[in-house]
C-alpha atoms as a PDB file:
ATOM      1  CA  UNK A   1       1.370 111.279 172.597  1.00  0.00           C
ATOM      2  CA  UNK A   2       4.009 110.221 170.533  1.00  0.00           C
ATOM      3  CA  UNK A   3       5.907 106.602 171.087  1.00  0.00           C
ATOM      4  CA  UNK A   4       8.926 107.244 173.529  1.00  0.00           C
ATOM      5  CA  UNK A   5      11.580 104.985 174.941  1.00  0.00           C
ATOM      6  CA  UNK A   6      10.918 103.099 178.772  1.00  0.00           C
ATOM      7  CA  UNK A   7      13.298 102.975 181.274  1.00  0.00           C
ATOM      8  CA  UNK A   8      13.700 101.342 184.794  1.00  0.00           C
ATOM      9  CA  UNK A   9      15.391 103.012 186.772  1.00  0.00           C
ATOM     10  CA  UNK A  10      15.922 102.886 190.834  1.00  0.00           C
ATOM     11  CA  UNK A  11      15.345 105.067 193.688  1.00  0.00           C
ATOM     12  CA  UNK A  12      18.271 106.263 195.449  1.00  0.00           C
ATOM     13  CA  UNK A  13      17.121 108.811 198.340  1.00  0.00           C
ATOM     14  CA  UNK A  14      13.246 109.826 198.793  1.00  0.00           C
ATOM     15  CA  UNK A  15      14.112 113.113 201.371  1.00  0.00           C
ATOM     16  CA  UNK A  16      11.172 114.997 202.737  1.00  0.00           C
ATOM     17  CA  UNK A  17      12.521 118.701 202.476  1.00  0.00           C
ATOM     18  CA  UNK A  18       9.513 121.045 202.988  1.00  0.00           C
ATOM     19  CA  UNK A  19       6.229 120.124 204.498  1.00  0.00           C
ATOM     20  CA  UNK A  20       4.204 117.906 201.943  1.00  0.00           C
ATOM     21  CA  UNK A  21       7.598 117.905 199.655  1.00  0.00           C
ATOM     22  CA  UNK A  22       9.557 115.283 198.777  1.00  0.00           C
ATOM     23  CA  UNK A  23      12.640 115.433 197.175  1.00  0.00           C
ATOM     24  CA  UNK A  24      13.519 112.000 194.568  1.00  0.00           C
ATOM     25  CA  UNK A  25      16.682 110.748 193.481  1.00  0.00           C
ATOM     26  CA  UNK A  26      16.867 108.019 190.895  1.00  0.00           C
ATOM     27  CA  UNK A  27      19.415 106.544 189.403  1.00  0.00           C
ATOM     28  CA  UNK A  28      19.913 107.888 185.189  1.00  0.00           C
ATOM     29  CA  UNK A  29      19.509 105.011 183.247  1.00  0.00           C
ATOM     30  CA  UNK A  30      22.149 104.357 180.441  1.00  0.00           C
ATOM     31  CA  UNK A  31      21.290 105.685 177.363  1.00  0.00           C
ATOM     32  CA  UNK A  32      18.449 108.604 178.870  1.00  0.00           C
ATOM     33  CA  UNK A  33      19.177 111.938 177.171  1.00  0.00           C
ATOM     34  CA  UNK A  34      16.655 114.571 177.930  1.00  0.00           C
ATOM     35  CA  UNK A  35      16.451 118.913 177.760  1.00  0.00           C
ATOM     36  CA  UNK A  36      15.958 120.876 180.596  1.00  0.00           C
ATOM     37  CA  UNK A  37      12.480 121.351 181.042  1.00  0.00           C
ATOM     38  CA  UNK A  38      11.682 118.488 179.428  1.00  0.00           C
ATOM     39  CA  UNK A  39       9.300 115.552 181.803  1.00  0.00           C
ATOM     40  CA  UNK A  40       8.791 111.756 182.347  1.00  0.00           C
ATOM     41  CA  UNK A  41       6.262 109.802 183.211  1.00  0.00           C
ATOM     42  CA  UNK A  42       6.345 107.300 186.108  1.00  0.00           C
ATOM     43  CA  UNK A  43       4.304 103.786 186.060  1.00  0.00           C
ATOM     44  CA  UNK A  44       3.197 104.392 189.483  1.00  0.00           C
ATOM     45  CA  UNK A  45       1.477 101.054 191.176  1.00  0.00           C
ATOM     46  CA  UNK A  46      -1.119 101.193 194.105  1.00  0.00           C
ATOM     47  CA  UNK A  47       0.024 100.154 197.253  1.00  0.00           C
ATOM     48  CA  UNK A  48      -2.645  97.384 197.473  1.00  0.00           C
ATOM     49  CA  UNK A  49      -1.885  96.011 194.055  1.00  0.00           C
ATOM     50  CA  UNK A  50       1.446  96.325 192.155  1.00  0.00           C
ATOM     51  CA  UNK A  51      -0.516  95.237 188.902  1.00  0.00           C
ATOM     52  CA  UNK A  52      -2.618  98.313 188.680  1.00  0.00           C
ATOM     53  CA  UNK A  53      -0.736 100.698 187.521  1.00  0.00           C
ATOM     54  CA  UNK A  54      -0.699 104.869 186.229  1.00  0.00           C
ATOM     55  CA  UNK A  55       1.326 106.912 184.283  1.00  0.00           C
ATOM     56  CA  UNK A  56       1.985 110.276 186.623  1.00  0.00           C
ATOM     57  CA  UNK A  57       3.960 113.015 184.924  1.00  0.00           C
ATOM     58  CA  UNK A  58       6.778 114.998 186.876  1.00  0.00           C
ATOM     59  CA  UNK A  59       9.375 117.581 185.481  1.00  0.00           C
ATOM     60  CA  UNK A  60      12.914 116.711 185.596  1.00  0.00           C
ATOM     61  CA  UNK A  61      14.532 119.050 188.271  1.00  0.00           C
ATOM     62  CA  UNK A  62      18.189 118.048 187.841  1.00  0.00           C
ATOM     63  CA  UNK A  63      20.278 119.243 184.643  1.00  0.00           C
ATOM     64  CA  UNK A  64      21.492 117.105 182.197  1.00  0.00           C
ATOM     65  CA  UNK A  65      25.215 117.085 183.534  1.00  0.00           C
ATOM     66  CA  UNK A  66      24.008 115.950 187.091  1.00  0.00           C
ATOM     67  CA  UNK A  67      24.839 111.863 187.739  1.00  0.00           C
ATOM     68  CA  UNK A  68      20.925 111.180 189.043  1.00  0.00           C
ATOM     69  CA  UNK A  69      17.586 112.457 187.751  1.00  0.00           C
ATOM     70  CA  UNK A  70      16.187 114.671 190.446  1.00  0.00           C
ATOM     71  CA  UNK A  71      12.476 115.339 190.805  1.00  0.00           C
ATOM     72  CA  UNK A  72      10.404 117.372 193.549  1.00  0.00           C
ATOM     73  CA  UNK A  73       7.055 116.472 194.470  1.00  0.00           C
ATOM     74  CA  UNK A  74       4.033 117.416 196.554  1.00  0.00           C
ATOM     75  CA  UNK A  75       2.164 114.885 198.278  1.00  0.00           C
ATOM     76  CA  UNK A  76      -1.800 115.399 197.426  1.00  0.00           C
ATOM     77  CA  UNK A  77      -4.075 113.443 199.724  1.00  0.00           C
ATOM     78  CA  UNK A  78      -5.357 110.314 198.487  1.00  0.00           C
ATOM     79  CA  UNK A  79      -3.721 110.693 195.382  1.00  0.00           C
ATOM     80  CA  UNK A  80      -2.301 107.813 193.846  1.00  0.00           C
ATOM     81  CA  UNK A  81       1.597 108.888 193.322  1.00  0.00           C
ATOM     82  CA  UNK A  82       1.452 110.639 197.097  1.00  0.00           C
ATOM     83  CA  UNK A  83       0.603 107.585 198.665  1.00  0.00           C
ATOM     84  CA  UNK A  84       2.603 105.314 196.628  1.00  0.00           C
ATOM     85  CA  UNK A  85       5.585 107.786 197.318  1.00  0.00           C
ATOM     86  CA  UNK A  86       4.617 107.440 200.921  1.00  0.00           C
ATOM     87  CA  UNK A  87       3.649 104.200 201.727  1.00  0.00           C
ATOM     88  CA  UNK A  88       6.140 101.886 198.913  1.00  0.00           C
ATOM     89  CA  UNK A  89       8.572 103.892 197.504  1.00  0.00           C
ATOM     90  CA  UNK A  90      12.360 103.561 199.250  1.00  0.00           C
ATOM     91  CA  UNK A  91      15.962 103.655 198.304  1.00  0.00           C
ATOM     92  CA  UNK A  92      15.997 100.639 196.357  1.00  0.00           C
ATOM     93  CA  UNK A  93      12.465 100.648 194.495  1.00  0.00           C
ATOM     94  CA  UNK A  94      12.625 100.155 191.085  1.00  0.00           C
ATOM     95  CA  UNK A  95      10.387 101.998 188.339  1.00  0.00           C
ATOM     96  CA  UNK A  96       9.417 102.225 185.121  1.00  0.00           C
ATOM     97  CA  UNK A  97       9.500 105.462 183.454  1.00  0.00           C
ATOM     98  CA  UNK A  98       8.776 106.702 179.995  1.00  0.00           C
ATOM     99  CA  UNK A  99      10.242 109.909 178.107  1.00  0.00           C
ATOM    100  CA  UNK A 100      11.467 112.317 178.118  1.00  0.00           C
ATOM    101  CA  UNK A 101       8.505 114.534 176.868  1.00  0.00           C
ATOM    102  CA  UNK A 102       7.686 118.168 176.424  1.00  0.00           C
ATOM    103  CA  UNK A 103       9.041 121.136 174.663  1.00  0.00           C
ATOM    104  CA  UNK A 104       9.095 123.573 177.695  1.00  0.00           C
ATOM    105  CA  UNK A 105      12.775 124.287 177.124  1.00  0.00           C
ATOM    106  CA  UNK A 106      14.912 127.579 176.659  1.00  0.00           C
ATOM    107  CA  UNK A 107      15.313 129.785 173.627  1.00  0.00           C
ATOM    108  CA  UNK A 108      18.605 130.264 173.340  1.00  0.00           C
ATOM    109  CA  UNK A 109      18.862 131.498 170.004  1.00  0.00           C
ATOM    110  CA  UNK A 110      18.265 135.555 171.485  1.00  0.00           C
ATOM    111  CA  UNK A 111      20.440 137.173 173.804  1.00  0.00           C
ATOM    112  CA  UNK A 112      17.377 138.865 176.036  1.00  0.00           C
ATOM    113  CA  UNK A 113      17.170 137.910 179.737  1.00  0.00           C
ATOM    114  CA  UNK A 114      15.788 134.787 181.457  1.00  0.00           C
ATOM    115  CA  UNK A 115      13.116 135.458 183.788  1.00  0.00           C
ATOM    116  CA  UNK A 116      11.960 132.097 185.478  1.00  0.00           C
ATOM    117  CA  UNK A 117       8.616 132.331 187.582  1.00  0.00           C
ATOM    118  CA  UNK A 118       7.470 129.379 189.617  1.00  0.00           C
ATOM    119  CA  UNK A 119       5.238 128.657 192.708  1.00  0.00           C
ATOM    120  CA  UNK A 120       5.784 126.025 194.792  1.00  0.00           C
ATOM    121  CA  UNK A 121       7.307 122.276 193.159  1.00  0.00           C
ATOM    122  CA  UNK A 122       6.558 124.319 189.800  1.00  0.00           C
ATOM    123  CA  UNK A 123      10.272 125.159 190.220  1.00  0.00           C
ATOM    124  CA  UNK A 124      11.583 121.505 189.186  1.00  0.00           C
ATOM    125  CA  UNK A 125      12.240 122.367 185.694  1.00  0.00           C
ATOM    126  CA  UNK A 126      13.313 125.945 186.082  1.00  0.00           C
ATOM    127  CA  UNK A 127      16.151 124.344 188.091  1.00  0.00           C
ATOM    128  CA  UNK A 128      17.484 122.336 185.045  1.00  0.00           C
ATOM    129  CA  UNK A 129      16.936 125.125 183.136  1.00  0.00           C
ATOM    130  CA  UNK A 130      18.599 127.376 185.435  1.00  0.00           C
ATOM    131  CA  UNK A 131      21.574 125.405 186.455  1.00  0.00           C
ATOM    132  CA  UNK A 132      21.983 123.938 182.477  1.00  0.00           C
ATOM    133  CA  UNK A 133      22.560 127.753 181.309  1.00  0.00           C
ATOM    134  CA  UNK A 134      24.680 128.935 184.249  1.00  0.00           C
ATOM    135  CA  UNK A 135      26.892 126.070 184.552  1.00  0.00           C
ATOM    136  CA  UNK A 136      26.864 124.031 180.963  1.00  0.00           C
ATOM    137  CA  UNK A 137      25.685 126.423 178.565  1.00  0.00           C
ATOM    138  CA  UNK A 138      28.068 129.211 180.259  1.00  0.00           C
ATOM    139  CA  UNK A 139      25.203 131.709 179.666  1.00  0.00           C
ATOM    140  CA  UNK A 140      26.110 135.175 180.810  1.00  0.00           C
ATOM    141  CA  UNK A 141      22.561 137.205 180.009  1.00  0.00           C
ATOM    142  CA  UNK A 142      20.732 138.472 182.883  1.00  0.00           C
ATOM    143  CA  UNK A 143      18.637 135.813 185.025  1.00  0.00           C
ATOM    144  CA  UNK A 144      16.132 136.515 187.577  1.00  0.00           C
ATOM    145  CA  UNK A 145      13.924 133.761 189.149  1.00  0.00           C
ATOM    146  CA  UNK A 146      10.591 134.344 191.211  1.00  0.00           C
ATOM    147  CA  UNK A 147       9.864 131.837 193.329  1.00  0.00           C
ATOM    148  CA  UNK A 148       6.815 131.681 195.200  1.00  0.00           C
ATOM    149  CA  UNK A 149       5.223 129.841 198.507  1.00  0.00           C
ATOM    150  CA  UNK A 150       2.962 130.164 200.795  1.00  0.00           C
ATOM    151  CA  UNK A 151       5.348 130.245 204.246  1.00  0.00           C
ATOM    152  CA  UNK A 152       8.844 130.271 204.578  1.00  0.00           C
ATOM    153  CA  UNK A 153       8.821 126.728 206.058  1.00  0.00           C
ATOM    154  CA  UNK A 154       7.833 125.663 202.905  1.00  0.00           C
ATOM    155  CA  UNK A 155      11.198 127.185 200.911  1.00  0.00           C
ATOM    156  CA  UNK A 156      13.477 124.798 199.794  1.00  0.00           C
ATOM    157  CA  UNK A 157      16.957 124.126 198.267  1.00  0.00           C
ATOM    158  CA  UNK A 158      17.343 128.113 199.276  1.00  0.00           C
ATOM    159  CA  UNK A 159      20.855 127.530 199.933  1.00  0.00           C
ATOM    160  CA  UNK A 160      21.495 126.427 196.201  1.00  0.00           C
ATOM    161  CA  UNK A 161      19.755 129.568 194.933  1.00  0.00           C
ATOM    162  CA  UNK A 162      22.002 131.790 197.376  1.00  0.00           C
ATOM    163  CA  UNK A 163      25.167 130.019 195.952  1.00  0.00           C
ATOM    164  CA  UNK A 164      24.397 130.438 192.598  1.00  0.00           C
ATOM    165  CA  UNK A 165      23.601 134.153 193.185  1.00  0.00           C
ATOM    166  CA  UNK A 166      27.277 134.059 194.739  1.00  0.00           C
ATOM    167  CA  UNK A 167      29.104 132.012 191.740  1.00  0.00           C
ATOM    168  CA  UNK A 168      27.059 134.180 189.079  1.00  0.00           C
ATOM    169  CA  UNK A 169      26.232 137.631 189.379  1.00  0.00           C
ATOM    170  CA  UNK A 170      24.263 137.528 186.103  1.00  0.00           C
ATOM    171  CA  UNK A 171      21.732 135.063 188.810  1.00  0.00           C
ATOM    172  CA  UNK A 172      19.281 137.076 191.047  1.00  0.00           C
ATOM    173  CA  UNK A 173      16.873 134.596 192.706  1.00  0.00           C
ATOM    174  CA  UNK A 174      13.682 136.219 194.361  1.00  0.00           C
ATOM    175  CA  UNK A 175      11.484 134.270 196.811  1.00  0.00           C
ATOM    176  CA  UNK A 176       7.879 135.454 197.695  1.00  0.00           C
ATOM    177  CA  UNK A 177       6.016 134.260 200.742  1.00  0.00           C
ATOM    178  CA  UNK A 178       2.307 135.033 201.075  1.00  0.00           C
ATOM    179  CA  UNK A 179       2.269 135.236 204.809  1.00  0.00           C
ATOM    180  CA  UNK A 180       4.533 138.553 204.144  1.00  0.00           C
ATOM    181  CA  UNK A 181       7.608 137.211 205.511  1.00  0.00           C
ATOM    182  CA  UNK A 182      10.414 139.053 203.786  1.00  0.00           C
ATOM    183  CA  UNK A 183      13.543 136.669 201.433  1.00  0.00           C
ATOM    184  CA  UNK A 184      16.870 137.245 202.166  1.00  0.00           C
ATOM    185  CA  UNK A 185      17.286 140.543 200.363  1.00  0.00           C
ATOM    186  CA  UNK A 186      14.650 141.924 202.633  1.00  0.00           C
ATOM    187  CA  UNK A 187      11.744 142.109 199.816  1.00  0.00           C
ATOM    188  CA  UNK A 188       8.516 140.767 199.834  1.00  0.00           C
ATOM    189  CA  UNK A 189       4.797 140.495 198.490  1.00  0.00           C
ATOM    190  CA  UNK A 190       3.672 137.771 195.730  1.00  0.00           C
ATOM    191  CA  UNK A 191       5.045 137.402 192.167  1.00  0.00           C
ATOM    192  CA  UNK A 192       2.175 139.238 190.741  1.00  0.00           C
ATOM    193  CA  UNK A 193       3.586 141.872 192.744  1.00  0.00           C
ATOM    194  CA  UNK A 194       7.504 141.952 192.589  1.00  0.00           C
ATOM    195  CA  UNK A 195       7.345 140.987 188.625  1.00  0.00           C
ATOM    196  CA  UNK A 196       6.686 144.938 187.837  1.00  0.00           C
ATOM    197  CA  UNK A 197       9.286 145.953 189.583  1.00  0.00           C
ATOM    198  CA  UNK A 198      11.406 143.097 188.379  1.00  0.00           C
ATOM    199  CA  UNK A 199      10.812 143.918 185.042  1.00  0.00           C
ATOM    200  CA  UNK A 200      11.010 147.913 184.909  1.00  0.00           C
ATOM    201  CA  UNK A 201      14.933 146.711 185.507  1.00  0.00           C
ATOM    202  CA  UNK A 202      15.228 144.530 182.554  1.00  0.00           C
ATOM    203  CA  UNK A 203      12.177 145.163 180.472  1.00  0.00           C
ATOM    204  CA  UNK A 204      13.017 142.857 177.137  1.00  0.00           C
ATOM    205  CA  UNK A 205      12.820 139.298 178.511  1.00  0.00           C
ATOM    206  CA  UNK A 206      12.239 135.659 177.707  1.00  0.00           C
ATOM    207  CA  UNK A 207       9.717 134.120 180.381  1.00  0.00           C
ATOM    208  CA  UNK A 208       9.120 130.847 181.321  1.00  0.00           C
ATOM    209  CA  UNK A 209       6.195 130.078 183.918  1.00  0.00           C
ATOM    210  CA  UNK A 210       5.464 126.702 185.556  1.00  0.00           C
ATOM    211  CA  UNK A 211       3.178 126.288 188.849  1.00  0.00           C
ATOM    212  CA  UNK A 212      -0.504 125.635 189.801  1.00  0.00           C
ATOM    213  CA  UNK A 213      -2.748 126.506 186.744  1.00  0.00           C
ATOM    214  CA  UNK A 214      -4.723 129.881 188.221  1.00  0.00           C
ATOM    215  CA  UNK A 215      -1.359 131.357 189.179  1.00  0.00           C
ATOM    216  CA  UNK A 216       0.183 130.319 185.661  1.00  0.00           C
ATOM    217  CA  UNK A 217      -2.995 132.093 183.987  1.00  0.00           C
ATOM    218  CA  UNK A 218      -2.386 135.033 186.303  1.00  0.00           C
ATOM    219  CA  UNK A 219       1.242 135.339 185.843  1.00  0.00           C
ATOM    220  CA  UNK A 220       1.012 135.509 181.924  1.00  0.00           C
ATOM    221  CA  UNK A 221      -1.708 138.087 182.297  1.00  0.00           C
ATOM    222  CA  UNK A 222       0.455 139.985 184.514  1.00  0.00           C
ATOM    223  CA  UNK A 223       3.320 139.593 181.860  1.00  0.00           C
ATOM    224  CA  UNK A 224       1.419 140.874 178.771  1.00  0.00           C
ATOM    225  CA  UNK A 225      -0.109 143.656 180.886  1.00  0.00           C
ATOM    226  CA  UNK A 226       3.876 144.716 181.219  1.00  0.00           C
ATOM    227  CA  UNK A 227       4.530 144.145 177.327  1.00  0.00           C
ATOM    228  CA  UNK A 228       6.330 141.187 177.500  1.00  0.00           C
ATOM    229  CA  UNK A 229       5.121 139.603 173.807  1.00  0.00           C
ATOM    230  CA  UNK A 230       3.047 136.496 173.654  1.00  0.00           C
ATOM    231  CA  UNK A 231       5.303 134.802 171.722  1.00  0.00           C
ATOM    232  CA  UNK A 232       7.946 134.942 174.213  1.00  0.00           C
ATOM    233  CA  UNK A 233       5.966 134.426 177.424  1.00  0.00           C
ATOM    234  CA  UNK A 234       6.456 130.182 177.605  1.00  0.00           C
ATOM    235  CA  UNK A 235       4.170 127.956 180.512  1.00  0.00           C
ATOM    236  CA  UNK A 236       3.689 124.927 181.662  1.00  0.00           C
ATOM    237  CA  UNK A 237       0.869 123.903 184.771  1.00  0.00           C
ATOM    238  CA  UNK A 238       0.958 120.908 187.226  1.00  0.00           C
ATOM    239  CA  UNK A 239      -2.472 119.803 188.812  1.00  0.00           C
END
């Protein structure tokens, strides 16, 4: 991986907002430029010894234009950044990160829709994506984001995607729960199953994927199957 500039930055609100979910506010240190979609990595210490210490990669959630660099992340058990999140991180922990990395940003060069498809904390950067084109880039093309979990307890930042639908009516956000609990508009089933219908309404599209690997795999498959090209059918997995 090519050489990229450190940072230390500093937490300023670690919020758990959905069950196993933590939402992260740090403070954006001078000079950090980054694209939306784009990720750091974190020099995350063990609890029981501050010299031994990981790089753990997480997608920036917040647009560039936002103050603080948002991230959203699911604790795993016994893993390393869960239980450092858990058991040492607080408002006022300072961190090293490194970045930013990646090239899982938009194409804005084509005027076809957006279709963002995400499951779980595999939203983070669709949100800087999303909120970057709506609010900075002044995009007016036709969005639609799937997002998918497994209960509606674990939804989050719902109100912000109910807003934007409300402040731009190019924005159609579309949450699937697998226990068959129905989103706001009164749909349901799981993005493998709403994307056909999705797409029969705007069939040319640019799509950009991020969640759990199977589901990522599955949700490309599902895309090509519909005739979406390769070329314009852009992923990214978390483990």
């Amino acid at each position: 991986m090519e050489s990229h500039r450190s940072f230390t930055t500093i937490c300023l609100r670690k919020t758990l907002i959905a069950p196993s979910v933590y939402e992260l506010r740090f403070e954006k240190p001078a000079g950090f430029l980054f694209k939306p979609g784009q990720f750091v990595l974190f020099d995350v210490p063990l609890p029981e010894d501050a010299n031994d210490v990981q790089p753990r990669a997480y997608s920036i959630a917040s647009a560039p234009s936002e103050p603080d660099l948002l991230f959203v992340i699911k604790l795993v058990p016994n893993g390393r950044a869960s239980r450092w999140i858990e058991k040492t991180l607080n408002r006022g922990t300072s961190i090293r990160i490194q970045g930013p990395f990646g090239a899982f940003t938009l194409d804005t060069e084509t005027p076809e829709p957006y279709f963002f498809l995400a499951t779980g904390t595999g939203i983070a950067p669709l949100r800087s994506q999303i909120l970057w084109a709506l609010k900075e880039y002044g995009d007016t093309r036709s969005m639609h984001l799937l997002f998918g979990v497994l209960k509606r307890e674990d939804l989050f930042w719902e109100d912000e995607w109910k807003r934007l639908e409300q402040e731009h009516p190019n924005f159609h956000a579309h949450v699937s729960f697998l226990s068959g609990d129905r989103d706001w508009h009164g749909e349901g089933g799981s993005l493998q199953e709403r994307l056909p219908r999705i797409v029969q309404v705007v069939p040319s599209s640019r799509v950009y994927i991020c969640g759990a690997p199977v589901t990522v795999t599955e949700l490309k498959e599902e895309c090509l199957i519909l005739g979406i090209p390769k070329v314009d059918i852009h992923s990214e997995s978390y483990v």
